[in-house]
Every structure is written in structure tokens, then in C-alpha cells.
PDB file of N, CA and C in Angstrom:
ATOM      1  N   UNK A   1      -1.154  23.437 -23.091  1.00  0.00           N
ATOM      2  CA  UNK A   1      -0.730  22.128 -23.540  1.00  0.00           C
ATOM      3  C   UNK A   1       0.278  22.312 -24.673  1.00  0.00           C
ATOM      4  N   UNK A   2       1.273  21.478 -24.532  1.00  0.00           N
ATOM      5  CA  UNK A   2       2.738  21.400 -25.817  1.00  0.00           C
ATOM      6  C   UNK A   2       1.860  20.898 -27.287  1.00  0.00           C
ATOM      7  N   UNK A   3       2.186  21.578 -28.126  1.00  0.00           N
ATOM      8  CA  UNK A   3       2.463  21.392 -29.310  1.00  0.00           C
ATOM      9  C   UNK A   3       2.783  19.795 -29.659  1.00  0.00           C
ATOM     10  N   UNK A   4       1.448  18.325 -30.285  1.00  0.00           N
ATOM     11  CA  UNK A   4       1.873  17.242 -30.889  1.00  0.00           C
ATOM     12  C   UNK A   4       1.617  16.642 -29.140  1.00  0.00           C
ATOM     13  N   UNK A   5       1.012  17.335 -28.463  1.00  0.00           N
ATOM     14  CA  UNK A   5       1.025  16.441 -26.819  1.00  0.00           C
ATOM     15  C   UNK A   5      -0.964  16.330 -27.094  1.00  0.00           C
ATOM     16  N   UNK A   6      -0.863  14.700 -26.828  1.00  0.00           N
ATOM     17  CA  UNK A   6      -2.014  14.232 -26.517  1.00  0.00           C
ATOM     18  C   UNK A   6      -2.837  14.778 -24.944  1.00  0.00           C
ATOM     19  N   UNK A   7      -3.732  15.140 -24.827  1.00  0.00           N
ATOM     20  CA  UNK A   7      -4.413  15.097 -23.748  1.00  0.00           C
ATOM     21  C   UNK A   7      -4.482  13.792 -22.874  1.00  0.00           C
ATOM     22  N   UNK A   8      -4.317  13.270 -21.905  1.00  0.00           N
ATOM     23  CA  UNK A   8      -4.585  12.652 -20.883  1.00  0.00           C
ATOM     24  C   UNK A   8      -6.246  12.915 -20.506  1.00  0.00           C
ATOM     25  N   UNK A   9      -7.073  10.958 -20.885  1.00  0.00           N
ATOM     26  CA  UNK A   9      -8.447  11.351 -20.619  1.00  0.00           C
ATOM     27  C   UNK A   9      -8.428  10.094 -19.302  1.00  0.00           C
ATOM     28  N   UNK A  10      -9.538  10.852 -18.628  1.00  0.00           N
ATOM     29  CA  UNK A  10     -10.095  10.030 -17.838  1.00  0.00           C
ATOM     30  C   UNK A  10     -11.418   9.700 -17.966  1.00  0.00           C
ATOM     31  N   UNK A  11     -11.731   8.600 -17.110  1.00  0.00           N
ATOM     32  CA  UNK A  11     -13.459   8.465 -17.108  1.00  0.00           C
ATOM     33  C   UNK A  11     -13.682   9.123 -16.344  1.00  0.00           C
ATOM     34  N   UNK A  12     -15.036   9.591 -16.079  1.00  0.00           N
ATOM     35  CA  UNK A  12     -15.341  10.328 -15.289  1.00  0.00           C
ATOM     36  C   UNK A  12     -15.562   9.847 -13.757  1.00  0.00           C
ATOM     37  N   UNK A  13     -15.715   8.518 -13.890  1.00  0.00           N
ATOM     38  CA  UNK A  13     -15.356   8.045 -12.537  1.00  0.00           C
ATOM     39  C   UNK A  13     -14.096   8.227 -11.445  1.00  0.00           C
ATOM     40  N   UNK A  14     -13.178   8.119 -12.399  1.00  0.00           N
ATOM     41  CA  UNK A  14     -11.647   8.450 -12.304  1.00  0.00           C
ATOM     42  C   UNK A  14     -11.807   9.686 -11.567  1.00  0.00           C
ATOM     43  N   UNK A  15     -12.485  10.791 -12.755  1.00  0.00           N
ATOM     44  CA  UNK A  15     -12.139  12.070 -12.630  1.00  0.00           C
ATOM     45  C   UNK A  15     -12.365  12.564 -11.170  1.00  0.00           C
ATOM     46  N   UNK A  16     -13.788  11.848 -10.774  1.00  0.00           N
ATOM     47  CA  UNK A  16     -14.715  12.352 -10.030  1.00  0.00           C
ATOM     48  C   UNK A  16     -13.660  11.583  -8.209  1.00  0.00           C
ATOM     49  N   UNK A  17     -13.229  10.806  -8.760  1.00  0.00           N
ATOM     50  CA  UNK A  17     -12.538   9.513  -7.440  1.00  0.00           C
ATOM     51  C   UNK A  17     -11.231  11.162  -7.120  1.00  0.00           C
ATOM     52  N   UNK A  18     -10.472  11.328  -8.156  1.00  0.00           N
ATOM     53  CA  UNK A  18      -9.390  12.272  -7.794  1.00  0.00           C
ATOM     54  C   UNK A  18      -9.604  13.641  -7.510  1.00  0.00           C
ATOM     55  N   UNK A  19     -10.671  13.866  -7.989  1.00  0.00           N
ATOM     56  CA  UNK A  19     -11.284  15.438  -7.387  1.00  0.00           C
ATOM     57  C   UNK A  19     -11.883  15.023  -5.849  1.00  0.00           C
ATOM     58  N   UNK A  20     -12.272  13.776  -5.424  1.00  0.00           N
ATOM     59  CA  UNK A  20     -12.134  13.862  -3.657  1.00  0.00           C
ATOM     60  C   UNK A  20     -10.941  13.619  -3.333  1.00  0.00           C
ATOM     61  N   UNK A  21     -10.295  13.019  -3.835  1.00  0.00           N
ATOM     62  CA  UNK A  21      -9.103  12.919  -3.336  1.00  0.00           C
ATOM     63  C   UNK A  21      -7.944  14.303  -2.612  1.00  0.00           C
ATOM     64  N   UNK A  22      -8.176  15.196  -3.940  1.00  0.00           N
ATOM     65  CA  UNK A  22      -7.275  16.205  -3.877  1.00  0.00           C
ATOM     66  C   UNK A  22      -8.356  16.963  -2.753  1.00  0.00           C
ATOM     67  N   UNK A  23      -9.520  17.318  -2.637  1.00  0.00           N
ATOM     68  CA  UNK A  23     -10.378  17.466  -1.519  1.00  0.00           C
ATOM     69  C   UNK A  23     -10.041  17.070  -0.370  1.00  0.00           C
ATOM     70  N   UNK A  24      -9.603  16.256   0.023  1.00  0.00           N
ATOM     71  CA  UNK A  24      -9.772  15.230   1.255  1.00  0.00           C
ATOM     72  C   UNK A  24      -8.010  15.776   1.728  1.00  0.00           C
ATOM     73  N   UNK A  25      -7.133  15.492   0.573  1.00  0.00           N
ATOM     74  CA  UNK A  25      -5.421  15.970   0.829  1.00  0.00           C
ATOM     75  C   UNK A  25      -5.580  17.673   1.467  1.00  0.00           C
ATOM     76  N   UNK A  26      -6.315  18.470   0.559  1.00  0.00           N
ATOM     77  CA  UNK A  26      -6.322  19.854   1.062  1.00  0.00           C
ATOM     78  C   UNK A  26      -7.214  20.126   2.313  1.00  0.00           C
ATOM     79  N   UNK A  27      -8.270  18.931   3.046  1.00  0.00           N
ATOM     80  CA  UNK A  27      -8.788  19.216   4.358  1.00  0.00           C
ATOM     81  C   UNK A  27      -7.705  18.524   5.514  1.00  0.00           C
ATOM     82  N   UNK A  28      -7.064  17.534   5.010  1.00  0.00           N
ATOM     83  CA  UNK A  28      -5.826  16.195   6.023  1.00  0.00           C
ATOM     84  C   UNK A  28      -4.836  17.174   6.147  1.00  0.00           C
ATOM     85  N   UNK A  29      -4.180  17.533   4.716  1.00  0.00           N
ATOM     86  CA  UNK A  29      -2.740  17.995   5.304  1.00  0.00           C
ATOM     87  C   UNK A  29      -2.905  19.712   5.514  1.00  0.00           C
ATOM     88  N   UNK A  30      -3.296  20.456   4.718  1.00  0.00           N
ATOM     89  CA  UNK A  30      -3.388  22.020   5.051  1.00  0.00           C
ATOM     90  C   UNK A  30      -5.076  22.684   5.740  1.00  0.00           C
ATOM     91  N   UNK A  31      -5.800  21.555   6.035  1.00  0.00           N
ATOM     92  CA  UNK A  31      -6.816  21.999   6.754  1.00  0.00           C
ATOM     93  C   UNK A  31      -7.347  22.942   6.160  1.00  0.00           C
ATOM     94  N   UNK A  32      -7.848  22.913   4.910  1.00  0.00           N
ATOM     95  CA  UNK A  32      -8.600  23.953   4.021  1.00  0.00           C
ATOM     96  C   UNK A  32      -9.671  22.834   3.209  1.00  0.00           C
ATOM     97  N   UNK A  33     -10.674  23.348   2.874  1.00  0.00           N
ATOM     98  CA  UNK A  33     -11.901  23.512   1.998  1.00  0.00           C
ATOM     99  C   UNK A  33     -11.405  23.569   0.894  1.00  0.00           C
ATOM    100  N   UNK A  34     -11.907  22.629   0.320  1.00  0.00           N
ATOM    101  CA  UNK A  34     -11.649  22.843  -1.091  1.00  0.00           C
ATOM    102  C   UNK A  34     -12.995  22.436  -1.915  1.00  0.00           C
ATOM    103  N   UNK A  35     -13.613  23.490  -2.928  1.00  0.00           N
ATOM    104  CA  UNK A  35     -14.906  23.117  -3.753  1.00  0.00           C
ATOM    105  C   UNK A  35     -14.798  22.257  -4.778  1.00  0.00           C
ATOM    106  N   UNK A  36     -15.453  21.710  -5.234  1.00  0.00           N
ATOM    107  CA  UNK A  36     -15.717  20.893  -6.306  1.00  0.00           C
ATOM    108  C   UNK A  36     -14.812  21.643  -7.798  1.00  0.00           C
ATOM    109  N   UNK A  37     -15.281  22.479  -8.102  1.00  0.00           N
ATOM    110  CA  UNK A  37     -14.573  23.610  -9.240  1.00  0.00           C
ATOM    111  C   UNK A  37     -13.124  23.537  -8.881  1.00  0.00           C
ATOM    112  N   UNK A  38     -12.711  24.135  -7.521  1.00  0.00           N
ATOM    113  CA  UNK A  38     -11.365  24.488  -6.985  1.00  0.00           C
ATOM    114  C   UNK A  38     -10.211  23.269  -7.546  1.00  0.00           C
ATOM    115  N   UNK A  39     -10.905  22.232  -6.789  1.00  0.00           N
ATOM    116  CA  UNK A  39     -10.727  20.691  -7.330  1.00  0.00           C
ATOM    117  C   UNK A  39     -10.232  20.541  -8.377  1.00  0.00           C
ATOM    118  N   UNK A  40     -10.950  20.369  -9.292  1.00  0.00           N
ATOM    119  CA  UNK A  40     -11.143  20.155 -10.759  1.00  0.00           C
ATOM    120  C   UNK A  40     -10.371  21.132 -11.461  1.00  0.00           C
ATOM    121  N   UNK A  41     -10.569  21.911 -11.435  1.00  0.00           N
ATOM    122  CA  UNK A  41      -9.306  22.932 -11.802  1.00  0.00           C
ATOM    123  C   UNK A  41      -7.798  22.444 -11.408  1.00  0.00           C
ATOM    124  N   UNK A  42      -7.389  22.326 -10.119  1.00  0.00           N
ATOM    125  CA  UNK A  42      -6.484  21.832  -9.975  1.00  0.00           C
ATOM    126  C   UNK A  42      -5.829  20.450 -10.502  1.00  0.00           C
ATOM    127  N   UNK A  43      -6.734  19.965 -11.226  1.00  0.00           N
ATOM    128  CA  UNK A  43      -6.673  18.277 -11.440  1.00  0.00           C
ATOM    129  C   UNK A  43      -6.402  18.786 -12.854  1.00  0.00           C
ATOM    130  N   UNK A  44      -7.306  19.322 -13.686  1.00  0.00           N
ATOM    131  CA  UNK A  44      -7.022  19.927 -14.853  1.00  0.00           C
ATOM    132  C   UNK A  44      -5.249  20.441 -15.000  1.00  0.00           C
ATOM    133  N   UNK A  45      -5.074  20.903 -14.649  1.00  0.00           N
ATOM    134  CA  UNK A  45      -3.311  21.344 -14.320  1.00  0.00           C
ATOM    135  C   UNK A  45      -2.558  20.195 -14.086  1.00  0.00           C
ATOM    136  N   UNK A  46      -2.684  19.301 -13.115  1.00  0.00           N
ATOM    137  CA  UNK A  46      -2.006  18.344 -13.060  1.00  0.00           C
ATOM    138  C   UNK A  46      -1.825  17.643 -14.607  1.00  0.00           C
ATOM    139  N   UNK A  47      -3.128  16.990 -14.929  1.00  0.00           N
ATOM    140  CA  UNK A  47      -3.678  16.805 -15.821  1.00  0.00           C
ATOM    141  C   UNK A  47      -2.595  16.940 -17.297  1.00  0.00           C
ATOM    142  N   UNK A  48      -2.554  18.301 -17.277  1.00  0.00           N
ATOM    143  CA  UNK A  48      -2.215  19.037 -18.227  1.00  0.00           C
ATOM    144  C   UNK A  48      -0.221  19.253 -18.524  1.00  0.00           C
ATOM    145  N   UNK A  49      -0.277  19.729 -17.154  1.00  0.00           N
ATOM    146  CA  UNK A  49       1.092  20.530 -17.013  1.00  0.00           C
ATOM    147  C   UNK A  49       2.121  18.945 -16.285  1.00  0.00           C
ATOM    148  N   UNK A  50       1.388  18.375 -15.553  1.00  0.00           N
ATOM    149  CA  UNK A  50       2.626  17.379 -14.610  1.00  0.00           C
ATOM    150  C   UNK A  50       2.106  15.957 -15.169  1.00  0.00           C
ATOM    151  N   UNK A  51       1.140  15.559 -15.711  1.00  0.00           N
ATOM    152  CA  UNK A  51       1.224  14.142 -15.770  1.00  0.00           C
ATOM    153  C   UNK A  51       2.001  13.768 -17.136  1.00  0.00           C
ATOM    154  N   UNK A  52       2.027  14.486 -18.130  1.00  0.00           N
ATOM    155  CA  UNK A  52       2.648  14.133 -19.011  1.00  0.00           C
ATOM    156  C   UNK A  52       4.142  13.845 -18.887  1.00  0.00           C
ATOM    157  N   UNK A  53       4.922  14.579 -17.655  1.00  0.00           N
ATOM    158  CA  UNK A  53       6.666  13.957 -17.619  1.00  0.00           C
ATOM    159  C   UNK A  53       6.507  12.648 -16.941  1.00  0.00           C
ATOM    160  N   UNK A  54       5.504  12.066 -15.641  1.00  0.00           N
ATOM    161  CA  UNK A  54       4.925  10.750 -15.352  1.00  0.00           C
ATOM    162  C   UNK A  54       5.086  10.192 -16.449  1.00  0.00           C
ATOM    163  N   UNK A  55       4.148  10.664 -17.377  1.00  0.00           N
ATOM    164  CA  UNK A  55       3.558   9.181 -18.082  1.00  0.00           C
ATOM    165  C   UNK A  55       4.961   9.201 -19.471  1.00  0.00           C
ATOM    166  N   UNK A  56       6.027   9.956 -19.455  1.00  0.00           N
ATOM    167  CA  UNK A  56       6.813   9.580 -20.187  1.00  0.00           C
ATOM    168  C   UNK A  56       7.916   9.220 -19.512  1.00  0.00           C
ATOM    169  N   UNK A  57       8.217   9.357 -18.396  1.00  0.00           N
ATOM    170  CA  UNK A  57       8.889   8.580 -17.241  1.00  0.00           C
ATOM    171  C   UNK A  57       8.579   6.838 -17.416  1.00  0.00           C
ATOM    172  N   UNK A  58       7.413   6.523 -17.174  1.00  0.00           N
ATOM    173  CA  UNK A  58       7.025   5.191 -17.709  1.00  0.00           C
ATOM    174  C   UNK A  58       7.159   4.630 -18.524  1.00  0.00           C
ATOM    175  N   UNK A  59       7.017   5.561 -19.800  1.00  0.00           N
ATOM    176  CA  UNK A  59       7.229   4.855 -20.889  1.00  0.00           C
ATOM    177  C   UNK A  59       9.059   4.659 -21.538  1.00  0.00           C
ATOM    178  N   UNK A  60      10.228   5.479 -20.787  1.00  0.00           N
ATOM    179  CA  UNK A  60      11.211   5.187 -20.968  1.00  0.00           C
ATOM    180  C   UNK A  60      11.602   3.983 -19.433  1.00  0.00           C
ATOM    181  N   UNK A  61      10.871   4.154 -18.329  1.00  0.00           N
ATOM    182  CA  UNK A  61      11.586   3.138 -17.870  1.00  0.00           C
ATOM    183  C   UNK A  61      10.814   1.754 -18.353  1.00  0.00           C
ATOM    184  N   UNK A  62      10.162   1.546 -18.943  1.00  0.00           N
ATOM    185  CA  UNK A  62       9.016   0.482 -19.415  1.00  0.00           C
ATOM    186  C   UNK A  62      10.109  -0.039 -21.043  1.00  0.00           C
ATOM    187  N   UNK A  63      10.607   1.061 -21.580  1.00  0.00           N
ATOM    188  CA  UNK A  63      11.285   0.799 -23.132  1.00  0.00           C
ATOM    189  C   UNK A  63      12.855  -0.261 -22.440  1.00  0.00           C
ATOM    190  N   UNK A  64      13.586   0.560 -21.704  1.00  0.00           N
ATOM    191  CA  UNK A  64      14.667   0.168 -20.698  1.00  0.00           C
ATOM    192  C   UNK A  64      14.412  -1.464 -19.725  1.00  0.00           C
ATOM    193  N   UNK A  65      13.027  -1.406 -19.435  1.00  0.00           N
ATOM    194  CA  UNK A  65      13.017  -2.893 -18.693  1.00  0.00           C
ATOM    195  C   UNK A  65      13.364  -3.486 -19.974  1.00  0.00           C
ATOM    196  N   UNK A  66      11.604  -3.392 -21.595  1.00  0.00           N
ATOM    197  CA  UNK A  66      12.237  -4.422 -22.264  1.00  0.00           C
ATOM    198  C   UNK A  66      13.377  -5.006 -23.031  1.00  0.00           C
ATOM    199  N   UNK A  67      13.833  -3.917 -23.113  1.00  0.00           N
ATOM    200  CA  UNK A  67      15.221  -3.968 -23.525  1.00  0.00           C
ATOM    201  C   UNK A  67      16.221  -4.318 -22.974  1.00  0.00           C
ATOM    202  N   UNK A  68      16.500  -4.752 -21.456  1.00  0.00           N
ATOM    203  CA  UNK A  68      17.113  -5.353 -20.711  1.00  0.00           C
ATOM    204  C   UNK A  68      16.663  -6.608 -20.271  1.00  0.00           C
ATOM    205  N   UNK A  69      15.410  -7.191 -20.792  1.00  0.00           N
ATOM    206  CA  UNK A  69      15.095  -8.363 -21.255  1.00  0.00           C
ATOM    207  C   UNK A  69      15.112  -8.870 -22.067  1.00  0.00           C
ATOM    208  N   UNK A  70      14.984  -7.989 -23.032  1.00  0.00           N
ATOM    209  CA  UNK A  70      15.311  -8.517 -24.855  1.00  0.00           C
ATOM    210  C   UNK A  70      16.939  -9.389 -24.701  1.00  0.00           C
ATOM    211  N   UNK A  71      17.666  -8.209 -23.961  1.00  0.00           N
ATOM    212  CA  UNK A  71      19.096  -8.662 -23.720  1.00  0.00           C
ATOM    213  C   UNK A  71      19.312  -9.980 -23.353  1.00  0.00           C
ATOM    214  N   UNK A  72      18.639 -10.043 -22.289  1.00  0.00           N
ATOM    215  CA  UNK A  72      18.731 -11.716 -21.601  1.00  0.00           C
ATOM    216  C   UNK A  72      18.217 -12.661 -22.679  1.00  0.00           C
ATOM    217  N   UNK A  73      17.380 -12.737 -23.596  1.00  0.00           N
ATOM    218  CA  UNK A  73      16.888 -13.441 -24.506  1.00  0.00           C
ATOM    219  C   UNK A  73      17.959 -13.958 -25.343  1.00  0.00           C
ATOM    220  N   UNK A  74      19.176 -13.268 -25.431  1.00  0.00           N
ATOM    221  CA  UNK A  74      20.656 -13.718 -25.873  1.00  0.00           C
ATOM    222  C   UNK A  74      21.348 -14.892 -25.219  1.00  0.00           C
ATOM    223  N   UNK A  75      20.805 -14.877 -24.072  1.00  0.00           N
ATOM    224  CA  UNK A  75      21.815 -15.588 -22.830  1.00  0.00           C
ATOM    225  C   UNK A  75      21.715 -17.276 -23.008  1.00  0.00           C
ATOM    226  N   UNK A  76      20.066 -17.322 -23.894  1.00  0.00           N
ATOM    227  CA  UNK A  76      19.393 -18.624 -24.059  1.00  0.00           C
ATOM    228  C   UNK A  76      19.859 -19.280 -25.220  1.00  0.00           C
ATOM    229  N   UNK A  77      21.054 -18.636 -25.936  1.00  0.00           N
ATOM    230  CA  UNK A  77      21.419 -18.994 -27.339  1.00  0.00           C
ATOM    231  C   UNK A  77      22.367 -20.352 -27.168  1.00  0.00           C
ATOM    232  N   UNK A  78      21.635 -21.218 -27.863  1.00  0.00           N
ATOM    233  CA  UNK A  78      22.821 -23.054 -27.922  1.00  0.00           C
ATOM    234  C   UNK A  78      24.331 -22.935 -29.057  1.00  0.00           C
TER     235      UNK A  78
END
């Protein structure tokens, strides 16, 4: 994990919903077994290493919507 980077938490419901998930993707598309651990590990990584450019992806196209609404808030001027 980066240096000043928050962890990404889930509930464990969450946790537990995406560890079948990634289960279910590795029996559908590559026809492999995947354990509970195997899982979770892999989710951990995601977790870790890939959700954080997501969730700052969001938060610049989320800064960019309001700010291109803030803009329009000009348009209403008498």
C-alpha cells in the first residue's frame, strides 16, 4: 500500500458477496476452482493495488461534473 493511501474497507458482507463472485468468474470464464483463501487473497490485491485508481477516477470525474454545474449556475444570473 502507497504511502498517506487509506485502505479501502468493506463489510464483511460485501467482502464475503465478492469473494463468490471472483469464485463463480474463475469457474464461468477459465473453468477453475477457486478456494475461499485463493479468493480473498485475490480481492485483497484488488483491494489494495487496483481499486484505489477507480475510486480516484470517481472522485475527479465527480469534482469535473460539479464543476460543470457550478458553471451553469452562472447562466441563471438577471
Amino acid at each position: 500500500m502507497k504511502k498517506n493511501q487509506q485502505r479501502i474497507k468493506l463489510s464483511k458482507e460485501t467482502k464475503d458477496h465478492m469473494i463468490t463472485e471472483i469464485k463463480r468468474y474463475y469457474l464461468n470464464e477459465r473453468d477453475e476452482e477457486l478456494g475461499d483463501l485463493a479468493a480473498a487473497l485475490f480481492l485483497d490485491f484488488i483491494i489494495e493495488e487496483l481499486a484505489p485508481e477507480f475510486y480516484n477516477q470517481g472522485v475527479y470525474d465527480s469534482c469535473n461534473f460539479m464543476k460543470d454545474k457550478s458553471e451553469d449556475l452562472l447562466t441563471i444570473q438577471i
